[in-house]
ModelCIF file with pLDDT and N, C-alpha, C, O atoms, coordinates in Angstrom:
data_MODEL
#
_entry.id   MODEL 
#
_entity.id                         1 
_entity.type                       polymer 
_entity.pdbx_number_of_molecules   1 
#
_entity_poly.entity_id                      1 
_entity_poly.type                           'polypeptide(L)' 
_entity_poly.nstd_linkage                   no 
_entity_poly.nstd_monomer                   no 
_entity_poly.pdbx_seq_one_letter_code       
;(UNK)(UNK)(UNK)(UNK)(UNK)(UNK)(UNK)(UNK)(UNK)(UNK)(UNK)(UNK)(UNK)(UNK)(UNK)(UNK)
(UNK)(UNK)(UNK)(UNK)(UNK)(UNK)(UNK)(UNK)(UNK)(UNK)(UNK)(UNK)(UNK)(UNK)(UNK)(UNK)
(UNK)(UNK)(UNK)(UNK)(UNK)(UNK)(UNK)(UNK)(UNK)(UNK)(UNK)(UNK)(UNK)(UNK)
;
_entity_poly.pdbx_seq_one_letter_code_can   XXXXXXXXXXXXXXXXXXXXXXXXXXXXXXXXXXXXXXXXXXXXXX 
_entity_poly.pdbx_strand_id                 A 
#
loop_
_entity_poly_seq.entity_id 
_entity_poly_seq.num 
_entity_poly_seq.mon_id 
_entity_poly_seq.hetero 
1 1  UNK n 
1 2  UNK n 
1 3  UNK n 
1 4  UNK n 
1 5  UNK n 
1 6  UNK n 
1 7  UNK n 
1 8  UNK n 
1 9  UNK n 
1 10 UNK n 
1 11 UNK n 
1 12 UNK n 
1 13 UNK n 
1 14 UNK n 
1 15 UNK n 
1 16 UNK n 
1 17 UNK n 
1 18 UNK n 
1 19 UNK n 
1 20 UNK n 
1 21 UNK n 
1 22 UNK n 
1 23 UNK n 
1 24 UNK n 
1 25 UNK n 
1 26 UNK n 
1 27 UNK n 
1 28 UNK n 
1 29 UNK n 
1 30 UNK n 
1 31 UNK n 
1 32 UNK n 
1 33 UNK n 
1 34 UNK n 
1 35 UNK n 
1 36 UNK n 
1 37 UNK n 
1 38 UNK n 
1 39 UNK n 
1 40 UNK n 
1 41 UNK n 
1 42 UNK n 
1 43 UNK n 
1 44 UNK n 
1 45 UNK n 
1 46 UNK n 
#
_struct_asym.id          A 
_struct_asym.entity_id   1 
#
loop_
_ma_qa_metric.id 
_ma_qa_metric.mode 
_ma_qa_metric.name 
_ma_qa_metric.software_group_id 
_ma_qa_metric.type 
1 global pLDDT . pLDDT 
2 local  pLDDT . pLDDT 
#
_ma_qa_metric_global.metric_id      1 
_ma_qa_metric_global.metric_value   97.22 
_ma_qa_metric_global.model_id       1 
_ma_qa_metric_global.ordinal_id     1 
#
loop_
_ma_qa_metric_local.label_asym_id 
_ma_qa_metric_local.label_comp_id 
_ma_qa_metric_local.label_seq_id 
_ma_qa_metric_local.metric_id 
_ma_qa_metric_local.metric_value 
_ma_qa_metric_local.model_id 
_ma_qa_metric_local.ordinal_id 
A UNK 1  2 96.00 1 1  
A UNK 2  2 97.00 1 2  
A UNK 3  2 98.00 1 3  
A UNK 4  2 98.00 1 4  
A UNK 5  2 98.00 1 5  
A UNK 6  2 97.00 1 6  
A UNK 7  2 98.00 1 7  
A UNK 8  2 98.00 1 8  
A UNK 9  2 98.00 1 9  
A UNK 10 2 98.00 1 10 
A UNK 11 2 97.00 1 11 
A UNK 12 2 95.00 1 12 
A UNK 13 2 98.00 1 13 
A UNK 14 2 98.00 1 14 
A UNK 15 2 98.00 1 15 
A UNK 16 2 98.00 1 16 
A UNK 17 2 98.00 1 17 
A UNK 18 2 98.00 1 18 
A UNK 19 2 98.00 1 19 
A UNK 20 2 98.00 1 20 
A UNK 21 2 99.00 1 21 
A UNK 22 2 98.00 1 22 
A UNK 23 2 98.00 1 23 
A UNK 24 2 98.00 1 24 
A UNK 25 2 98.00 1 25 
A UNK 26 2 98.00 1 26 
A UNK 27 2 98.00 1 27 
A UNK 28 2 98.00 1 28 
A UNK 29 2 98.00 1 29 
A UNK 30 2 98.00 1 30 
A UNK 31 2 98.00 1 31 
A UNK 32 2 98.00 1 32 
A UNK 33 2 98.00 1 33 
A UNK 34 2 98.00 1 34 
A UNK 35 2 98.00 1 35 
A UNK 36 2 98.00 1 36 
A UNK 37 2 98.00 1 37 
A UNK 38 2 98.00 1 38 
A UNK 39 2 98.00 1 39 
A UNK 40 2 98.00 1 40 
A UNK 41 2 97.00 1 41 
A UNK 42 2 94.00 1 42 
A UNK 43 2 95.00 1 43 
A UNK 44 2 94.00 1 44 
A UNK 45 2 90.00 1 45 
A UNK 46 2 89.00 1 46 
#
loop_
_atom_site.group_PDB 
_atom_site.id 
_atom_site.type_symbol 
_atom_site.label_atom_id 
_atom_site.label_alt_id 
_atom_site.label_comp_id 
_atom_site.label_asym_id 
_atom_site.label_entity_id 
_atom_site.label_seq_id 
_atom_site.pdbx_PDB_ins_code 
_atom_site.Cartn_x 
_atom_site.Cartn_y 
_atom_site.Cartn_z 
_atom_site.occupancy 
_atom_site.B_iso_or_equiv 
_atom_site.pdbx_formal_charge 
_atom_site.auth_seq_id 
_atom_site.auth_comp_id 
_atom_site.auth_asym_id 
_atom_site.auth_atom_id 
_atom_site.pdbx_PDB_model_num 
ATOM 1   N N  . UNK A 1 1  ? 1.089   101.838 -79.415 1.00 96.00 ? 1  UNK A N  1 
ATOM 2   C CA . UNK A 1 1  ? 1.264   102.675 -78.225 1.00 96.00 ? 1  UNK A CA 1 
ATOM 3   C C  . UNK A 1 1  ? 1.769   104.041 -78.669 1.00 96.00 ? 1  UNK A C  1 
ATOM 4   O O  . UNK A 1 1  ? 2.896   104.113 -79.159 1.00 96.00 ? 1  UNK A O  1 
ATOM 5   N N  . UNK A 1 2  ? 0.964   105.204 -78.522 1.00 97.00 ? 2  UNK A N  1 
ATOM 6   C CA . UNK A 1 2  ? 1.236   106.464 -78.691 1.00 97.00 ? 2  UNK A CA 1 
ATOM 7   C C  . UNK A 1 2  ? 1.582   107.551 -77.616 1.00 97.00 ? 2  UNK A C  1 
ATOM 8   O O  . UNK A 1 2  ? 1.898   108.715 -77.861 1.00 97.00 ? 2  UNK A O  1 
ATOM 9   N N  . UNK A 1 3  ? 1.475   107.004 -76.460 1.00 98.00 ? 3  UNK A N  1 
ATOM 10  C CA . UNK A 1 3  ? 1.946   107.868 -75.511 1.00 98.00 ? 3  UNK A CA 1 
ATOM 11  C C  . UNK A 1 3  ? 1.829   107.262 -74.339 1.00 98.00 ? 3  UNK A C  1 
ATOM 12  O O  . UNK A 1 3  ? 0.771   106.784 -73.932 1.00 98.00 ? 3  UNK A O  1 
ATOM 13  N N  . UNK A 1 4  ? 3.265   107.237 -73.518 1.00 98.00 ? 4  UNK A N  1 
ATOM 14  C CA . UNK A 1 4  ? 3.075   106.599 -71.977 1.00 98.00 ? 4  UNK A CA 1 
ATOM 15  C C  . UNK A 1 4  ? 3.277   108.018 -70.931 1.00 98.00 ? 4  UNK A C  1 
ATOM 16  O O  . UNK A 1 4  ? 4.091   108.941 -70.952 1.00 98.00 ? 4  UNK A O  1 
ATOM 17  N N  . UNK A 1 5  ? 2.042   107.667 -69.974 1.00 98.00 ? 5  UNK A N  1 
ATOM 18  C CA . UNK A 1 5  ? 2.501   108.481 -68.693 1.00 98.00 ? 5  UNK A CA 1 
ATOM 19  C C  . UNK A 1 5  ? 2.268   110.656 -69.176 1.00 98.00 ? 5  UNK A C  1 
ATOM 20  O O  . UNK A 1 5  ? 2.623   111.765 -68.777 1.00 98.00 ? 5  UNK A O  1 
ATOM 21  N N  . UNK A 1 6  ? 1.463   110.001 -70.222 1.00 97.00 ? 6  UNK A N  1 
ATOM 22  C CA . UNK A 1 6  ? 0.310   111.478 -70.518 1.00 97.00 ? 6  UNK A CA 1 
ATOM 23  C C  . UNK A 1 6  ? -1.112  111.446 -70.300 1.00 97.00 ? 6  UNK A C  1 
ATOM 24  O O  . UNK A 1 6  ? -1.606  110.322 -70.386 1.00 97.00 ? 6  UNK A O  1 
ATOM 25  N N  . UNK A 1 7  ? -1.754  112.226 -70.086 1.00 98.00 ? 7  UNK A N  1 
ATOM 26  C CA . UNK A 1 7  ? -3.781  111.824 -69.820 1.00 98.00 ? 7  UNK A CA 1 
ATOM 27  C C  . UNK A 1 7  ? -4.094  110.783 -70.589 1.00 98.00 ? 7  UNK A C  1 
ATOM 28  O O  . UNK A 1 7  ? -3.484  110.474 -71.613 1.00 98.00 ? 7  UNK A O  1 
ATOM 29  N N  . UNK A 1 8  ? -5.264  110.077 -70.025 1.00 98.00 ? 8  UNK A N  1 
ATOM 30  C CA . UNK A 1 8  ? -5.592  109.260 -70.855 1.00 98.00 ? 8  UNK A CA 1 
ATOM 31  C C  . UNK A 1 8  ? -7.501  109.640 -70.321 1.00 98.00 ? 8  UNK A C  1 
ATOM 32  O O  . UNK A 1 8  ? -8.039  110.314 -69.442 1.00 98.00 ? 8  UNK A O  1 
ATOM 33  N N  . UNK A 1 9  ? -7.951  108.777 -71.418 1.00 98.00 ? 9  UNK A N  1 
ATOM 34  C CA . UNK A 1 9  ? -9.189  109.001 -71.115 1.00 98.00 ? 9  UNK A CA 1 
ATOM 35  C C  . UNK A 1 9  ? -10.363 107.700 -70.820 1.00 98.00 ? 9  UNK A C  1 
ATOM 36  O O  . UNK A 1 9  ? -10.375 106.789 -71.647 1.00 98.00 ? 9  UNK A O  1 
ATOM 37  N N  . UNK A 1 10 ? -11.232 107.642 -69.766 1.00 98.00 ? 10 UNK A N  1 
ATOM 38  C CA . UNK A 1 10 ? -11.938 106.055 -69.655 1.00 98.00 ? 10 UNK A CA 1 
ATOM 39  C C  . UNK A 1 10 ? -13.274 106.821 -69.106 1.00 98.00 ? 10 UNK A C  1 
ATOM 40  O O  . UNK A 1 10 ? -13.651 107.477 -68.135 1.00 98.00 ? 10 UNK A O  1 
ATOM 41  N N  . UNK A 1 11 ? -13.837 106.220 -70.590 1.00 97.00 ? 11 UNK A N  1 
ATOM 42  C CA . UNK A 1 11 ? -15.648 106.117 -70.850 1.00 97.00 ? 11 UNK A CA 1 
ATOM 43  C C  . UNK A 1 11 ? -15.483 107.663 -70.833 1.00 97.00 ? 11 UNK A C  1 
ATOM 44  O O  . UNK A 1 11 ? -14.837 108.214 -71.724 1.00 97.00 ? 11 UNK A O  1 
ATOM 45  N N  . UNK A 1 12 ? -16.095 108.404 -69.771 1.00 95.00 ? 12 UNK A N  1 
ATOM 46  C CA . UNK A 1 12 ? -15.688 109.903 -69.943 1.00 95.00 ? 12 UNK A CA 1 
ATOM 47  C C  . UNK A 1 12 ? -15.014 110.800 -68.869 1.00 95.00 ? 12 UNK A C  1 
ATOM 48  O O  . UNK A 1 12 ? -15.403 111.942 -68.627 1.00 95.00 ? 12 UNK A O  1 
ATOM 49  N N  . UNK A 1 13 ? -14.077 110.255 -68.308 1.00 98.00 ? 13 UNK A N  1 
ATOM 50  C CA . UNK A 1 13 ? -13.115 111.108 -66.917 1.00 98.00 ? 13 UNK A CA 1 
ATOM 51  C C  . UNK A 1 13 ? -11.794 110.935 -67.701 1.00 98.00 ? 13 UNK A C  1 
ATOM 52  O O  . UNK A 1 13 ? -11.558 110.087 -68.562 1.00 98.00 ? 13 UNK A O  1 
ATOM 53  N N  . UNK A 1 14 ? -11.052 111.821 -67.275 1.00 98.00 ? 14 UNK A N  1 
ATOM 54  C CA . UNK A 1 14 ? -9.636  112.040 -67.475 1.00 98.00 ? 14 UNK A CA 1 
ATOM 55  C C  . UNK A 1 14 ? -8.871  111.764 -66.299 1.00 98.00 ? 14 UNK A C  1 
ATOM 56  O O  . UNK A 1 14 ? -8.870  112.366 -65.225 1.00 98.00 ? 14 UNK A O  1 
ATOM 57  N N  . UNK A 1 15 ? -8.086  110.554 -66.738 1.00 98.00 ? 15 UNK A N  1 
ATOM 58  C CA . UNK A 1 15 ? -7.115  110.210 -65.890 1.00 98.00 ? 15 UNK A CA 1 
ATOM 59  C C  . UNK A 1 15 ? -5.455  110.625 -65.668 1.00 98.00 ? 15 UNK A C  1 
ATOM 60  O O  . UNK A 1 15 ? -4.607  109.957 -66.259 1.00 98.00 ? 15 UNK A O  1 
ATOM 61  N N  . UNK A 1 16 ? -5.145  111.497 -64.993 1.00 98.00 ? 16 UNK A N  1 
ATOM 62  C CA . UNK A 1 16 ? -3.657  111.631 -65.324 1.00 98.00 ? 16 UNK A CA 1 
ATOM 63  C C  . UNK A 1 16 ? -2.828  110.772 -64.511 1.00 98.00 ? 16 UNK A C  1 
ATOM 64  O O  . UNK A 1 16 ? -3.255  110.395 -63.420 1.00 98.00 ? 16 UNK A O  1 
ATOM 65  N N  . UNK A 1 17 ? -1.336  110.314 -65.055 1.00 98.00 ? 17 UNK A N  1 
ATOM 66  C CA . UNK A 1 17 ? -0.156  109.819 -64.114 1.00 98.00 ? 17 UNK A CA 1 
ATOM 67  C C  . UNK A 1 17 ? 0.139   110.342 -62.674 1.00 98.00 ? 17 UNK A C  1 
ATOM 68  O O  . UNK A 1 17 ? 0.763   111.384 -62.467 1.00 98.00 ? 17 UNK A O  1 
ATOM 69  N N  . UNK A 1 18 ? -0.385  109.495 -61.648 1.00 98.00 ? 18 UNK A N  1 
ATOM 70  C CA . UNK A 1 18 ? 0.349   110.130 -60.397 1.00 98.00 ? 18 UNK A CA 1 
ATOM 71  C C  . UNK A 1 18 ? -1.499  110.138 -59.665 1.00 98.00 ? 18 UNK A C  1 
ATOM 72  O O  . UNK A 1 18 ? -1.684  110.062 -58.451 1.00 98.00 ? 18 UNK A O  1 
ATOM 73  N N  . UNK A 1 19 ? -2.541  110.232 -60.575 1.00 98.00 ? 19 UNK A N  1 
ATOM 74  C CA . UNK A 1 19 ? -3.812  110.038 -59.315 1.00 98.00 ? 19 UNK A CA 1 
ATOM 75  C C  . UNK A 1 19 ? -3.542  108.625 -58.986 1.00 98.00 ? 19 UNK A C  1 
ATOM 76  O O  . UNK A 1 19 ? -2.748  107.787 -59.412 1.00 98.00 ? 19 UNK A O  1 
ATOM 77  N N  . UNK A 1 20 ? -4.619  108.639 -57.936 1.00 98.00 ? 20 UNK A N  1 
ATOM 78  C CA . UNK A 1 20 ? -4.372  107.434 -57.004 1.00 98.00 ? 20 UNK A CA 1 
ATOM 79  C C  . UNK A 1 20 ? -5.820  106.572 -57.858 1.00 98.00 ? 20 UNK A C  1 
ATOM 80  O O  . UNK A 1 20 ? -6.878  107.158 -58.089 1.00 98.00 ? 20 UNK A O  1 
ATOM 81  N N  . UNK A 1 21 ? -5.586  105.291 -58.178 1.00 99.00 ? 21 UNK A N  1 
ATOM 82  C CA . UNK A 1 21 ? -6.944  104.871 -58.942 1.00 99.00 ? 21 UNK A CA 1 
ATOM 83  C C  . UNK A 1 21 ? -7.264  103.689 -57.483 1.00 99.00 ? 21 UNK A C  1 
ATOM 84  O O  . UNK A 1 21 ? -6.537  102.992 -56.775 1.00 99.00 ? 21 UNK A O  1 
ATOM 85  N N  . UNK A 1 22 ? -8.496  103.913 -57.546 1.00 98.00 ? 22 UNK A N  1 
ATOM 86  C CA . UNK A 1 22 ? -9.264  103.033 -56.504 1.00 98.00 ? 22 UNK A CA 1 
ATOM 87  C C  . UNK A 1 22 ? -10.285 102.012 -57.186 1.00 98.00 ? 22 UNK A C  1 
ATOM 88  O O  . UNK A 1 22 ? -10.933 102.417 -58.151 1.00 98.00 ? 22 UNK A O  1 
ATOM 89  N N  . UNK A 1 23 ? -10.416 101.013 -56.834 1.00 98.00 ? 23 UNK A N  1 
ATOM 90  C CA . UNK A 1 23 ? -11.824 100.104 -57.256 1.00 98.00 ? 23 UNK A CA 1 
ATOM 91  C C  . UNK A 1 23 ? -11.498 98.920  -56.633 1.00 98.00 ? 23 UNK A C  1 
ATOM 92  O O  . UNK A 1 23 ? -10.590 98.328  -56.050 1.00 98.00 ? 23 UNK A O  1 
ATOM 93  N N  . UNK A 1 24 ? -12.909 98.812  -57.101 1.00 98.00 ? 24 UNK A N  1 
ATOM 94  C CA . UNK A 1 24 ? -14.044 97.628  -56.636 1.00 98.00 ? 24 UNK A CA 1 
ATOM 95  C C  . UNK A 1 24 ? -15.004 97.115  -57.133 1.00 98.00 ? 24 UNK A C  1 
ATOM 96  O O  . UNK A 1 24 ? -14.963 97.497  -58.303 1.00 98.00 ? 24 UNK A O  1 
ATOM 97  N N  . UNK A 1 25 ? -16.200 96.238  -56.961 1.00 98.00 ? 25 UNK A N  1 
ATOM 98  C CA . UNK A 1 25 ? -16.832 95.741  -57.718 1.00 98.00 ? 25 UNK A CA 1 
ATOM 99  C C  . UNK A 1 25 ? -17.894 97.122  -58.380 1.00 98.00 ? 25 UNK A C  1 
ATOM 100 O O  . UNK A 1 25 ? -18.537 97.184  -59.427 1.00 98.00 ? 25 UNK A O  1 
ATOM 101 N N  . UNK A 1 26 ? -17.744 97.985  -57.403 1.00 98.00 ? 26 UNK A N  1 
ATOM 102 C CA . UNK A 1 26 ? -18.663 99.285  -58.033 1.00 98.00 ? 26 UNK A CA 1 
ATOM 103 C C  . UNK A 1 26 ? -18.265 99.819  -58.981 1.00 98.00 ? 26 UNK A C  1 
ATOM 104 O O  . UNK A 1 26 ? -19.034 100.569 -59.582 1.00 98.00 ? 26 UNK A O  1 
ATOM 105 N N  . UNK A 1 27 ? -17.258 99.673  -59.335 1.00 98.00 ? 27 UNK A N  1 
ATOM 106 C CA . UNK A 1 27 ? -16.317 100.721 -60.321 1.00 98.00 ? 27 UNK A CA 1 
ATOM 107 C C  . UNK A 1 27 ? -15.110 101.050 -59.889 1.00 98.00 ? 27 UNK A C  1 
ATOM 108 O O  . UNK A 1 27 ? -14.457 100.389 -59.081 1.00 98.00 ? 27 UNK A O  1 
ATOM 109 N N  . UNK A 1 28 ? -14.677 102.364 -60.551 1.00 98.00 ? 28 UNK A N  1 
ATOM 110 C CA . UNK A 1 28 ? -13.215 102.873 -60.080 1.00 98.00 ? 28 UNK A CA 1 
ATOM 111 C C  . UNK A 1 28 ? -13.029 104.407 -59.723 1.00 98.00 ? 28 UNK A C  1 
ATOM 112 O O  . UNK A 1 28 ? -13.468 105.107 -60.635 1.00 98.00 ? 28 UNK A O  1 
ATOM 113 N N  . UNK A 1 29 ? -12.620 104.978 -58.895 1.00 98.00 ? 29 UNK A N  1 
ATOM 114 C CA . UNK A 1 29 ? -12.554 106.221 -59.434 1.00 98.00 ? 29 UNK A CA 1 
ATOM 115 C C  . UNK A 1 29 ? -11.029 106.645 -59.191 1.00 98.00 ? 29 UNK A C  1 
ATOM 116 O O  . UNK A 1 29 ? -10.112 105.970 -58.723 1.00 98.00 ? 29 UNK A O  1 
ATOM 117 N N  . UNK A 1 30 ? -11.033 107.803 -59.592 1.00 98.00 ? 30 UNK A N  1 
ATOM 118 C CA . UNK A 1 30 ? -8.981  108.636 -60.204 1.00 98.00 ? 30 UNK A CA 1 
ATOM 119 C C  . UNK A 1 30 ? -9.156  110.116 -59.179 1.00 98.00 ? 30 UNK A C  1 
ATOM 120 O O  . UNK A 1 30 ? -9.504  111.232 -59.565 1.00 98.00 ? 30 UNK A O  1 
ATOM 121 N N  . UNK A 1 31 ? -8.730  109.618 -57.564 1.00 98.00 ? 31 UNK A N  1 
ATOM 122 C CA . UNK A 1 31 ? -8.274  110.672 -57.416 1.00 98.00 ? 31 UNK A CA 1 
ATOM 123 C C  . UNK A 1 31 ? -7.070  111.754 -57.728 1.00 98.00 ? 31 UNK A C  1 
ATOM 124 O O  . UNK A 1 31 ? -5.958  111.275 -57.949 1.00 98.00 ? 31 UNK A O  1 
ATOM 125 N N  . UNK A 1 32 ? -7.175  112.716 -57.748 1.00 98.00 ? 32 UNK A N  1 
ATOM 126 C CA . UNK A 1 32 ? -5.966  113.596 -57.931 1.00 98.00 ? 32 UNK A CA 1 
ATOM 127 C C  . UNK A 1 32 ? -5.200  113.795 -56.423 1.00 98.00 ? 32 UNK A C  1 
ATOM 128 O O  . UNK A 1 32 ? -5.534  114.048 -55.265 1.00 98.00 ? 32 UNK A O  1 
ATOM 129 N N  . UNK A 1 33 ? -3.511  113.419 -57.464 1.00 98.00 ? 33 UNK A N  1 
ATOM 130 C CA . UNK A 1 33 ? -2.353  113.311 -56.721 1.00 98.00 ? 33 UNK A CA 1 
ATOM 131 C C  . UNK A 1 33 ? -2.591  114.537 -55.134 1.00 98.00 ? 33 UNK A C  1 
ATOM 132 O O  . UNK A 1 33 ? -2.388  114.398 -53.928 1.00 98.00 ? 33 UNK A O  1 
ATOM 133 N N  . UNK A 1 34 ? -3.002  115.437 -55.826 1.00 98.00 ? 34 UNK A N  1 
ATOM 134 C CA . UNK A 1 34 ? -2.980  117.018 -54.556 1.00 98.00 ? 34 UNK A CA 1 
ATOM 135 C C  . UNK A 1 34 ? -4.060  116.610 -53.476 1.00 98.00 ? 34 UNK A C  1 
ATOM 136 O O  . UNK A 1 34 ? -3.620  116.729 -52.332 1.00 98.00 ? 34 UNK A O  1 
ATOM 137 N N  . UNK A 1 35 ? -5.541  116.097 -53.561 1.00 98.00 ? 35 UNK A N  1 
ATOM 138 C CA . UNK A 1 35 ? -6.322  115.740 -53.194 1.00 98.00 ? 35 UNK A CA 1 
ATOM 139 C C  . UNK A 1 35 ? -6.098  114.210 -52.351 1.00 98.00 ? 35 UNK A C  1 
ATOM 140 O O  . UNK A 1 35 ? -6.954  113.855 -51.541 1.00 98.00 ? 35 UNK A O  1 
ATOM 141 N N  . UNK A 1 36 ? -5.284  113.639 -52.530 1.00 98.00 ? 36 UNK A N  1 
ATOM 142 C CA . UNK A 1 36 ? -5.572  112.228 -51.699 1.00 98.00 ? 36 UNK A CA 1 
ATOM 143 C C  . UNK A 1 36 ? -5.636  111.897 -50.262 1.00 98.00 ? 36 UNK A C  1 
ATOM 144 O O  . UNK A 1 36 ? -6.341  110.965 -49.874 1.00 98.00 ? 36 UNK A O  1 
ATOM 145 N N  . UNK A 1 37 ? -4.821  112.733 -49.327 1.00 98.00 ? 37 UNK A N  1 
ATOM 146 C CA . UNK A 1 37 ? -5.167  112.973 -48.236 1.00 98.00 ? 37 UNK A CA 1 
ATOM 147 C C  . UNK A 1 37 ? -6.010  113.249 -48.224 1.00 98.00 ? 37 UNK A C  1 
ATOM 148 O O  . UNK A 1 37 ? -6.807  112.311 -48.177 1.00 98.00 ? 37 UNK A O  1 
ATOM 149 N N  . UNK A 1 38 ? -6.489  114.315 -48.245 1.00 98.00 ? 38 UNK A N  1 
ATOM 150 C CA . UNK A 1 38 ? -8.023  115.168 -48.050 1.00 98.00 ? 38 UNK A CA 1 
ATOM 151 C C  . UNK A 1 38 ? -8.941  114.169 -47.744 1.00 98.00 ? 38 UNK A C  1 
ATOM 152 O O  . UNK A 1 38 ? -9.554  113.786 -46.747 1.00 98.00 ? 38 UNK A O  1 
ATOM 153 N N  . UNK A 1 39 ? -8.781  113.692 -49.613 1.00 98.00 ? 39 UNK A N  1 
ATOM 154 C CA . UNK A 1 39 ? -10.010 112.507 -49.532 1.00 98.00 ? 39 UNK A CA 1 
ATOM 155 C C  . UNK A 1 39 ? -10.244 111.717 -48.920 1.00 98.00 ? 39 UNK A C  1 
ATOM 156 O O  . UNK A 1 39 ? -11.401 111.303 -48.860 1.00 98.00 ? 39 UNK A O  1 
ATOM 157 N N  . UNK A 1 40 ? -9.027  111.057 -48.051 1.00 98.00 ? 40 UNK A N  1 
ATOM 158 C CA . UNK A 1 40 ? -8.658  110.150 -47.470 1.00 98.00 ? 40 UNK A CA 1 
ATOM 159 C C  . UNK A 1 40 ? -9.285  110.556 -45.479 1.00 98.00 ? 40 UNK A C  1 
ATOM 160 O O  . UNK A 1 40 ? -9.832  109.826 -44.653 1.00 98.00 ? 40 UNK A O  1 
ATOM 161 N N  . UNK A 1 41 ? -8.994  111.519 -45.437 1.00 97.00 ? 41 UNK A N  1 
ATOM 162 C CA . UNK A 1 41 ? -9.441  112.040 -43.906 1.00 97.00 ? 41 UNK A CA 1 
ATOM 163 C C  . UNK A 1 41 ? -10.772 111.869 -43.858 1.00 97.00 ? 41 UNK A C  1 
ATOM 164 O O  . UNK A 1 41 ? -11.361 111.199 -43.009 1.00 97.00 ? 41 UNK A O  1 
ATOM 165 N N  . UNK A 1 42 ? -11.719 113.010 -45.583 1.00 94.00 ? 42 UNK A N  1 
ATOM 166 C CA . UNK A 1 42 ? -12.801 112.839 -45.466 1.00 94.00 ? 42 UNK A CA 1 
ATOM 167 C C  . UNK A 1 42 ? -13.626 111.439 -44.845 1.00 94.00 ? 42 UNK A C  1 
ATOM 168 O O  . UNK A 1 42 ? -14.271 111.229 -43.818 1.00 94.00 ? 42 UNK A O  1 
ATOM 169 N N  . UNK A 1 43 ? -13.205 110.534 -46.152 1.00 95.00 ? 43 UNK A N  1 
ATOM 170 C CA . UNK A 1 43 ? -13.804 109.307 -46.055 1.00 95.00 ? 43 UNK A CA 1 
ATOM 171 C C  . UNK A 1 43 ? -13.631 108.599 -44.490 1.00 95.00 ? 43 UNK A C  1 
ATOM 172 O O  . UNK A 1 43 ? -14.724 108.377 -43.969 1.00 95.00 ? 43 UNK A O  1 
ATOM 173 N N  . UNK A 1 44 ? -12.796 108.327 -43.909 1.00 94.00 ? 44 UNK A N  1 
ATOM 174 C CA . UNK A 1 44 ? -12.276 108.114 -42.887 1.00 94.00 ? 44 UNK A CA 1 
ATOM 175 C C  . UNK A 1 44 ? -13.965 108.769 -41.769 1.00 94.00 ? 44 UNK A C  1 
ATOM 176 O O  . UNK A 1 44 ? -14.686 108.032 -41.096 1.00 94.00 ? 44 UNK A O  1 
ATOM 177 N N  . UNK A 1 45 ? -14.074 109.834 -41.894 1.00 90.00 ? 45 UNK A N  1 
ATOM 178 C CA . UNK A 1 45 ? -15.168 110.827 -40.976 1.00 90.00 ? 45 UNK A CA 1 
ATOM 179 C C  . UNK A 1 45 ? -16.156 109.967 -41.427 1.00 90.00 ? 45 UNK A C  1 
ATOM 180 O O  . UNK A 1 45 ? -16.602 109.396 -40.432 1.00 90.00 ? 45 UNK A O  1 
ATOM 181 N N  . UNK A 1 46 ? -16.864 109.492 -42.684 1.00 89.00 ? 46 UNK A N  1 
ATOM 182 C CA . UNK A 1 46 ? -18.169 109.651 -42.917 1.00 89.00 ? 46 UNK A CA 1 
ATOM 183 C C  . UNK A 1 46 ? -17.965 107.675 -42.613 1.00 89.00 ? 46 UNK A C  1 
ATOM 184 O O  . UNK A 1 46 ? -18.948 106.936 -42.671 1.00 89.00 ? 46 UNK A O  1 
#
């Protein structure tokens, strides 16, 4: 273990401490901490 709670990286996205990680059988994705509402209203609409 070389570093806790710094970027990390999966397949090819950068994940930092504090996005919100989501999944399911589709996959996962890493929203960012600033963005999660947003995303969250969006999705909510569609």
């Amino acid at each position: 273990a070389i570093e806790i709670n710094g970027p990390v990286t999966v397949h090819d996205i950068v994940v930092y401490p504090g996005d919100l990680i989501v999944a399911d059988d589709s996959g996962f994705c890493a929203v960012p901490y600033e963005l999660v509402d947003t995303v969250l209203e969006q999705a909510i609409a569609i």
